[in-house]
N, C-alpha and C. Protein backbone atom coordinates (compact mmCIF):
# COMPACT_ATOMS: atom_id res chain seq x y z
N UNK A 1 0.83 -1.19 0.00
CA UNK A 1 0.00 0.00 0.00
C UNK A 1 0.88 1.26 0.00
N UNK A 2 1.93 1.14 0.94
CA UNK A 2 2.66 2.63 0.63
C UNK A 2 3.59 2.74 -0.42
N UNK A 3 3.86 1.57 -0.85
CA UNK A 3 5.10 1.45 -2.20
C UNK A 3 4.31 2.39 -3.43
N UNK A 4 2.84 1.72 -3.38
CA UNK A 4 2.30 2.20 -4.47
C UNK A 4 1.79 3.69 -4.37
N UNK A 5 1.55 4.18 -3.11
CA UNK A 5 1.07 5.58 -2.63
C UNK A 5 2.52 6.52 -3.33
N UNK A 6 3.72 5.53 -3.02
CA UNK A 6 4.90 6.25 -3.40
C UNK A 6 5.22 6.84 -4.97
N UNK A 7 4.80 6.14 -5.67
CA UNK A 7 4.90 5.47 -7.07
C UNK A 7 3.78 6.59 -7.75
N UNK A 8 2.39 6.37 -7.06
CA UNK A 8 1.86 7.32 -7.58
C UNK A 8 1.79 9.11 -7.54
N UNK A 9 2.35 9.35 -6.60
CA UNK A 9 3.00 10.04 -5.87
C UNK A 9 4.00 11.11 -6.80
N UNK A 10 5.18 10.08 -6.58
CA UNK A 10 6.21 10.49 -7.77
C UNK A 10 5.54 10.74 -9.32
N UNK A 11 4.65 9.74 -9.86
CA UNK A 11 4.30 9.65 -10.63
C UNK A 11 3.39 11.11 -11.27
N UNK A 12 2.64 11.66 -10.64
CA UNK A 12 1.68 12.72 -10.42
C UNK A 12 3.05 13.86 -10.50
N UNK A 13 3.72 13.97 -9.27
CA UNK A 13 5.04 15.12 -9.61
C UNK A 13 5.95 15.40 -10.82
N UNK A 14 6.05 14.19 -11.51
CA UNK A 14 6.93 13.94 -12.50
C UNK A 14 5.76 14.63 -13.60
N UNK A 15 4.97 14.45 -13.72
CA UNK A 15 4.15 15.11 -14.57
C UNK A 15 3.44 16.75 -14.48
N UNK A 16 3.45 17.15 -13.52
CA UNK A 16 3.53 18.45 -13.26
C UNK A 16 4.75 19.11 -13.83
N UNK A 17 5.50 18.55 -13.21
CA UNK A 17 7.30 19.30 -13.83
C UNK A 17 7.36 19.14 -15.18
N UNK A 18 7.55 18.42 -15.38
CA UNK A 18 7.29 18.32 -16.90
C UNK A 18 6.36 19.13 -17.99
N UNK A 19 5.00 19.40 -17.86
CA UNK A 19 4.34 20.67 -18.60
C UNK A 19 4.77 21.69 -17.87
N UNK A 20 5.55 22.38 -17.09
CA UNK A 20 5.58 24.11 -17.41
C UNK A 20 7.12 24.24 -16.87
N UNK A 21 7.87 22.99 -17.66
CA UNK A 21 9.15 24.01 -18.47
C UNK A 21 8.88 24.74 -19.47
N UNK A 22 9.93 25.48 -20.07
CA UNK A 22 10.39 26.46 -20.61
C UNK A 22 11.22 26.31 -21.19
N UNK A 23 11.66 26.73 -22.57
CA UNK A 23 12.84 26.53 -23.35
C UNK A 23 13.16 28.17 -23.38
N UNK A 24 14.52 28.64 -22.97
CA UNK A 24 14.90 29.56 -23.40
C UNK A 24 15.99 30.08 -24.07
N UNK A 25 16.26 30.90 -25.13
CA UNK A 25 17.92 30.65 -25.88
C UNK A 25 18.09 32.39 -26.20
N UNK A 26 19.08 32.52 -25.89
CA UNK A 26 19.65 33.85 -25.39
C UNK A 26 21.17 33.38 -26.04
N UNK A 27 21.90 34.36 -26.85
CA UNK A 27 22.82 34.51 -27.65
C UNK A 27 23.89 36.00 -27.81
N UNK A 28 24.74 35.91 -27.17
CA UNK A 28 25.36 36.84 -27.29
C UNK A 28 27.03 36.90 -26.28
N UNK A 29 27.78 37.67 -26.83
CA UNK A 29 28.98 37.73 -26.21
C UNK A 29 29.47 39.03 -25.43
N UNK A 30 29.59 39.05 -23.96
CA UNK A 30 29.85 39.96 -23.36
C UNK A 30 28.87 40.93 -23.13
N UNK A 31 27.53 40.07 -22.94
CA UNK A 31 26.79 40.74 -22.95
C UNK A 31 26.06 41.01 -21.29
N UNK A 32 25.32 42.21 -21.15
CA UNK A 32 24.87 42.87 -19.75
C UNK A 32 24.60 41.86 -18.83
N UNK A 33 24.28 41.39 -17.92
CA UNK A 33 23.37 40.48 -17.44
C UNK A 33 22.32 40.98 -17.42
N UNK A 34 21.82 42.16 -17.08
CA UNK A 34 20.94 43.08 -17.38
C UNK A 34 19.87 43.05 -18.75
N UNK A 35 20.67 43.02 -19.59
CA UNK A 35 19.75 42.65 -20.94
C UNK A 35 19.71 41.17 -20.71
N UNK A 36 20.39 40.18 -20.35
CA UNK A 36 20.24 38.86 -20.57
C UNK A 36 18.94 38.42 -19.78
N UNK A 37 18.47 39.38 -18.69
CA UNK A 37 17.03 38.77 -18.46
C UNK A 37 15.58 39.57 -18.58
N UNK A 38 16.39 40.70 -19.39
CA UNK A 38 15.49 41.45 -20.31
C UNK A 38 14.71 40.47 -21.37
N UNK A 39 16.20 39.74 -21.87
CA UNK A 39 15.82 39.12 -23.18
C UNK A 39 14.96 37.98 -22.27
N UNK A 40 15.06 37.40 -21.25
CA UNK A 40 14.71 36.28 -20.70
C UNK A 40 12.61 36.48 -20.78
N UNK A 41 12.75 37.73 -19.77
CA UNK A 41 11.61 38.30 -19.76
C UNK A 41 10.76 38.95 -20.88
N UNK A 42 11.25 38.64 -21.84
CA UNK A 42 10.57 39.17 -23.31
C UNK A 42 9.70 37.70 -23.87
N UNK A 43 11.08 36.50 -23.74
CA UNK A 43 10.67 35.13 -24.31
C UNK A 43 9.77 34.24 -23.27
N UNK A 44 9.44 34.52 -21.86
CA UNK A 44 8.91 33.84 -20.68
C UNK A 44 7.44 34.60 -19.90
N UNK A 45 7.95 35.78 -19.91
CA UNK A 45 6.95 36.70 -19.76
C UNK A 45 7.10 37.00 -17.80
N UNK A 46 8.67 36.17 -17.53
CA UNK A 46 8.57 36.19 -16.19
C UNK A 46 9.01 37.59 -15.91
N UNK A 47 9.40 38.40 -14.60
CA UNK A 47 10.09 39.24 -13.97
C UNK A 47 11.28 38.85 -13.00
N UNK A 48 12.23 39.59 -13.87
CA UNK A 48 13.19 39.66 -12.79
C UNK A 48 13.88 40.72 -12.14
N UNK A 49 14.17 40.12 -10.64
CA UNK A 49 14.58 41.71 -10.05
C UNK A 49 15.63 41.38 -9.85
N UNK A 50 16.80 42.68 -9.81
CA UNK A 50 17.81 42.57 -10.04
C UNK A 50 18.32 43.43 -8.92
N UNK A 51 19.39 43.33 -8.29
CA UNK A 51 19.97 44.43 -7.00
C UNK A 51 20.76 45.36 -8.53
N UNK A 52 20.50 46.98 -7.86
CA UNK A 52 20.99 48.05 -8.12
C UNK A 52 22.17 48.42 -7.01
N UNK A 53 23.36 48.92 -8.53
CA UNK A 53 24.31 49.12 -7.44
C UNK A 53 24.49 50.69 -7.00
N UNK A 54 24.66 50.38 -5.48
CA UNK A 54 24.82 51.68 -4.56
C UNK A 54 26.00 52.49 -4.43
């Protein structure tokens, strides 16, 4: 009974993770980090915050 609670378990997680990756491809040399999750946030639609320097 718990082997299979386990199994299904995993089973159910493994499939969540799986639909909401993301492929992302970002190309460039010496480039900002700054733009690199500009570009991130253009192709994902996520936000990122970034520390400003003081």
């Amino acid at each position: 009974m718990k082997l299979s609670f386990v199994l299904l378990l995993t089973t159910a997680l493994h499939v969540s993770a799986s639909t909401s990756a993301q492929n992302v491809s970002v190309r460039g040399k010496k480039m900002p980090l700054r733009d690199v999750f500009s570009e991130m946030k253009k192709q994902t639609g996520f936000n990122f915050f970034l520390p400003t320097k003081t």
